[in-house]
C-alpha atoms as a PDB file:
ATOM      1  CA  UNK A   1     207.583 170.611 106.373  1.00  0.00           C
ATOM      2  CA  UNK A   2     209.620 168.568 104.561  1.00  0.00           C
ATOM      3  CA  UNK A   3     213.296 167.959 103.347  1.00  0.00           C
ATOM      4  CA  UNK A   4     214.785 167.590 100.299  1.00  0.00           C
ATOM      5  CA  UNK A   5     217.967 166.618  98.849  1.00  0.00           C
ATOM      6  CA  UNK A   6     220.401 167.395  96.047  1.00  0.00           C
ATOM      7  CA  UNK A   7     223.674 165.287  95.354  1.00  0.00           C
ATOM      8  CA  UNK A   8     226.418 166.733  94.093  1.00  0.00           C
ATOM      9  CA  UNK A   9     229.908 165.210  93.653  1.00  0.00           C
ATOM     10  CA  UNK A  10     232.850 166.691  95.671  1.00  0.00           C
ATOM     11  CA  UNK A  11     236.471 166.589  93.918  1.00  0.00           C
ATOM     12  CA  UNK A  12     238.942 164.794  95.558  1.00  0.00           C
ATOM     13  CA  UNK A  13     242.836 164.850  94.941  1.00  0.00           C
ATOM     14  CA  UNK A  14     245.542 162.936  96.857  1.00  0.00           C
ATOM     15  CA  UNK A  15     248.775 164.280  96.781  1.00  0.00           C
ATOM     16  CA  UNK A  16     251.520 161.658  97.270  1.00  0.00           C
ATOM     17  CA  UNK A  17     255.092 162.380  98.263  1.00  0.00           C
ATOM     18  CA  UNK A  18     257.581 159.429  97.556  1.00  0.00           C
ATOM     19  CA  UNK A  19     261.364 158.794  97.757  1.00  0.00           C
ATOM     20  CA  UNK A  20     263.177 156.394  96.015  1.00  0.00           C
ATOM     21  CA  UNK A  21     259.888 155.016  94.509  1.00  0.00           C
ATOM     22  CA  UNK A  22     258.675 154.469  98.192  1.00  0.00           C
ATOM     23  CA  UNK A  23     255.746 156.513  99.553  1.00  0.00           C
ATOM     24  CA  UNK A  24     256.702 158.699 102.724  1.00  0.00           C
ATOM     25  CA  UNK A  25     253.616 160.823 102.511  1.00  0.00           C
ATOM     26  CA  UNK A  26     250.520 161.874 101.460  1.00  0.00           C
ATOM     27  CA  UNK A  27     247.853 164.515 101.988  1.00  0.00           C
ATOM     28  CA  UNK A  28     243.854 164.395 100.285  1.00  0.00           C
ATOM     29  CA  UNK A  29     242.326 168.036  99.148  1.00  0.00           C
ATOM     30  CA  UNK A  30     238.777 168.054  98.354  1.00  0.00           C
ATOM     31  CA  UNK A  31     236.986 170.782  96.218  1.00  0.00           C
ATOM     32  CA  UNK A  32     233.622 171.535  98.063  1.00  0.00           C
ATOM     33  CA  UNK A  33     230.757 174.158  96.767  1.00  0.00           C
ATOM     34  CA  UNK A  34     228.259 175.716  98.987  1.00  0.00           C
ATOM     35  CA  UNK A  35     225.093 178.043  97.623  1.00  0.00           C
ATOM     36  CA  UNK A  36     226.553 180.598 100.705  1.00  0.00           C
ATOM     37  CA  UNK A  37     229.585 181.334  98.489  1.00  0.00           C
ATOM     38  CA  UNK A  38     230.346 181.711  94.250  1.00  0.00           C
ATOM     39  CA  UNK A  39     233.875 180.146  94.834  1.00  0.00           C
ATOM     40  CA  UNK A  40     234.433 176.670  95.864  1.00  0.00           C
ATOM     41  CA  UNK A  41     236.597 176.071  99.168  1.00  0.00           C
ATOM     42  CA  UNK A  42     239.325 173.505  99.796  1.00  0.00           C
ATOM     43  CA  UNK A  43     239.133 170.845 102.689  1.00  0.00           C
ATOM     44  CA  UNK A  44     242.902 169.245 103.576  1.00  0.00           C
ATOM     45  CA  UNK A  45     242.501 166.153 105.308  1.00  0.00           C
ATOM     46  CA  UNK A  46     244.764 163.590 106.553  1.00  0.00           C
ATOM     47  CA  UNK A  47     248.039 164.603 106.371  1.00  0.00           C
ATOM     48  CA  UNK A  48     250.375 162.298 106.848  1.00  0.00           C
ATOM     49  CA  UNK A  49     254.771 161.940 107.204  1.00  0.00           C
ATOM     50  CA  UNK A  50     256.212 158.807 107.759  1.00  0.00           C
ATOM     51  CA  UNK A  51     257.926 159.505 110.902  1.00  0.00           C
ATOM     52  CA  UNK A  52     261.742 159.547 109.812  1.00  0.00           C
ATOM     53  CA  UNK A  53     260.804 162.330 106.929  1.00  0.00           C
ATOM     54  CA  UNK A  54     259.030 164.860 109.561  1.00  0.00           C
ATOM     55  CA  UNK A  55     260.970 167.998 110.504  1.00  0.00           C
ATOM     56  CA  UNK A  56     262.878 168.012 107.527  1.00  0.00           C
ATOM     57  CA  UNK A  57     260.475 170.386 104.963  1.00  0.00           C
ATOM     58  CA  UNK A  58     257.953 167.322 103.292  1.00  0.00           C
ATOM     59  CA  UNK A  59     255.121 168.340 104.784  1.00  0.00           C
ATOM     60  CA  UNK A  60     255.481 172.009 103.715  1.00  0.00           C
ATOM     61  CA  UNK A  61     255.952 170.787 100.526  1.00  0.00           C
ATOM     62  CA  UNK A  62     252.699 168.720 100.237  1.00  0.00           C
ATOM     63  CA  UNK A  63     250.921 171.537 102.189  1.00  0.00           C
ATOM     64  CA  UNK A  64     251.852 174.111  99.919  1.00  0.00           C
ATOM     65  CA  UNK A  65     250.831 171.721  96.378  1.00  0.00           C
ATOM     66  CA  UNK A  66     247.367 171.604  98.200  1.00  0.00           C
ATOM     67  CA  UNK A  67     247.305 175.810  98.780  1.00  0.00           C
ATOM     68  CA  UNK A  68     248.426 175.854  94.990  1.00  0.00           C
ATOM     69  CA  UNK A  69     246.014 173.307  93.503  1.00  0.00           C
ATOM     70  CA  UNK A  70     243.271 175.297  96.239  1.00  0.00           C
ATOM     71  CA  UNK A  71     243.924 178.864  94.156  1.00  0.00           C
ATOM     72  CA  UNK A  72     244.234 176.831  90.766  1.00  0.00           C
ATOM     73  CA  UNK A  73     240.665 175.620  91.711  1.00  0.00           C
ATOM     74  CA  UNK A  74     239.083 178.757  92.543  1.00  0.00           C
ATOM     75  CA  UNK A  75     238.702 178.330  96.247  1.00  0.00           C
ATOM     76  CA  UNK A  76     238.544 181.474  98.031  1.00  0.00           C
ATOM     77  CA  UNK A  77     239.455 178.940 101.687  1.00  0.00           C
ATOM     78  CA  UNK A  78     241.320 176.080 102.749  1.00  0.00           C
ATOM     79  CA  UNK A  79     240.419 174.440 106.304  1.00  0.00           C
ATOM     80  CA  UNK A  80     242.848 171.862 108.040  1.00  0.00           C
ATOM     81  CA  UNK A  81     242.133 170.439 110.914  1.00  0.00           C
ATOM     82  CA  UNK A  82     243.931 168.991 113.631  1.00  0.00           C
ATOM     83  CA  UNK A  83     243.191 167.542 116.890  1.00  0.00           C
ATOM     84  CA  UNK A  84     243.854 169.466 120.213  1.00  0.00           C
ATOM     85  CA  UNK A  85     246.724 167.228 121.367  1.00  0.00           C
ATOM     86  CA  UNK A  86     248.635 167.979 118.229  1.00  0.00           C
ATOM     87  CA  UNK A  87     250.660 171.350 119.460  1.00  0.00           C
ATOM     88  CA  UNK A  88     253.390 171.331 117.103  1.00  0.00           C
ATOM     89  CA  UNK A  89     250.723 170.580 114.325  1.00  0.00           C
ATOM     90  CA  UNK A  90     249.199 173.661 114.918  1.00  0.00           C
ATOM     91  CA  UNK A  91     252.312 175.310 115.057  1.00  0.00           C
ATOM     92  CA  UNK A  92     253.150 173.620 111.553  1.00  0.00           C
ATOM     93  CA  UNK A  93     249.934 175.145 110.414  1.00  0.00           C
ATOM     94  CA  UNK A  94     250.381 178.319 111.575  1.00  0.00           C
ATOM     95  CA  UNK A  95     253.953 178.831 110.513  1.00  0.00           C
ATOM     96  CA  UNK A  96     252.352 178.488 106.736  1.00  0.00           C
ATOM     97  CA  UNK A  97     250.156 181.057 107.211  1.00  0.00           C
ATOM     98  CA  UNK A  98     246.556 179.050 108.751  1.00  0.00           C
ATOM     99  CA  UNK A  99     245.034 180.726 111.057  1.00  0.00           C
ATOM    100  CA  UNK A 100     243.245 178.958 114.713  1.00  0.00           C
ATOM    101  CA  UNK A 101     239.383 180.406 113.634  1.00  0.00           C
ATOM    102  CA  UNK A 102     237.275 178.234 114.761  1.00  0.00           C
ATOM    103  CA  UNK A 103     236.373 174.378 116.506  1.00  0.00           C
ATOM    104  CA  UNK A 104     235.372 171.862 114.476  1.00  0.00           C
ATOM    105  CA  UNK A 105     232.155 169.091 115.898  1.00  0.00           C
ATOM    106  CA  UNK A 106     232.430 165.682 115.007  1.00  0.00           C
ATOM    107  CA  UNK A 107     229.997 162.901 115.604  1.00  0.00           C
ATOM    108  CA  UNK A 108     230.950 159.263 115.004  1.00  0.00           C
ATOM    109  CA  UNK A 109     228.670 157.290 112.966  1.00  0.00           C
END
């Protein structure tokens, strides 16, 4: 037996919110392929609001420029993930139409 490898490279897109020429957020989409699917899916990662812009609509608005540039790309899924502390993230989530499906593992390295 014996394993093999293949690189490919990923694309990655940061979306940056700013006011007044000063950034208050930012959010990273990355445009992954697997051989298990023909369209690509979208991975949202590391959403962030500086904390005196939250609750007031900015991060639905950079969540739903990563859903649009998603479907521009093809990808037939986005995944965000959130820790299980974060309650009223997942509520954020799920008020824009993500749905709790699964855990995610993580190992440190």
């Amino acid at each position: 037996m014996q394993i093999t490898q293949t690189k490919f490279s990923p694309v990655g897109i940061k979306f940056i919110l700013t006011d007044n020429g000063k950034q208050i957020g930012r959010v990273f989409l990355y445009i992954l392929k697997n051989d298990l699917h023909q369209h690509p899916f979208g991975f949202m990662e590391d959403l962030f609001l500086e904390e005196e812009f939250r609750s007031k609509g900015n991060g639905q608005k950079l969540v739903q420029a990563v859903m649009e540039e998603a479907k521009k790309q093809g990808c037939y899924k986005l995944i965000g993930t959130s820790r299980y502390e974060r309650e009223k993230v997942h509520d954020f989530y799920k008020k824009l139409g993500f749905k709790d499906y699964g855990k995610e593992f993580r190992s440190d390295l």
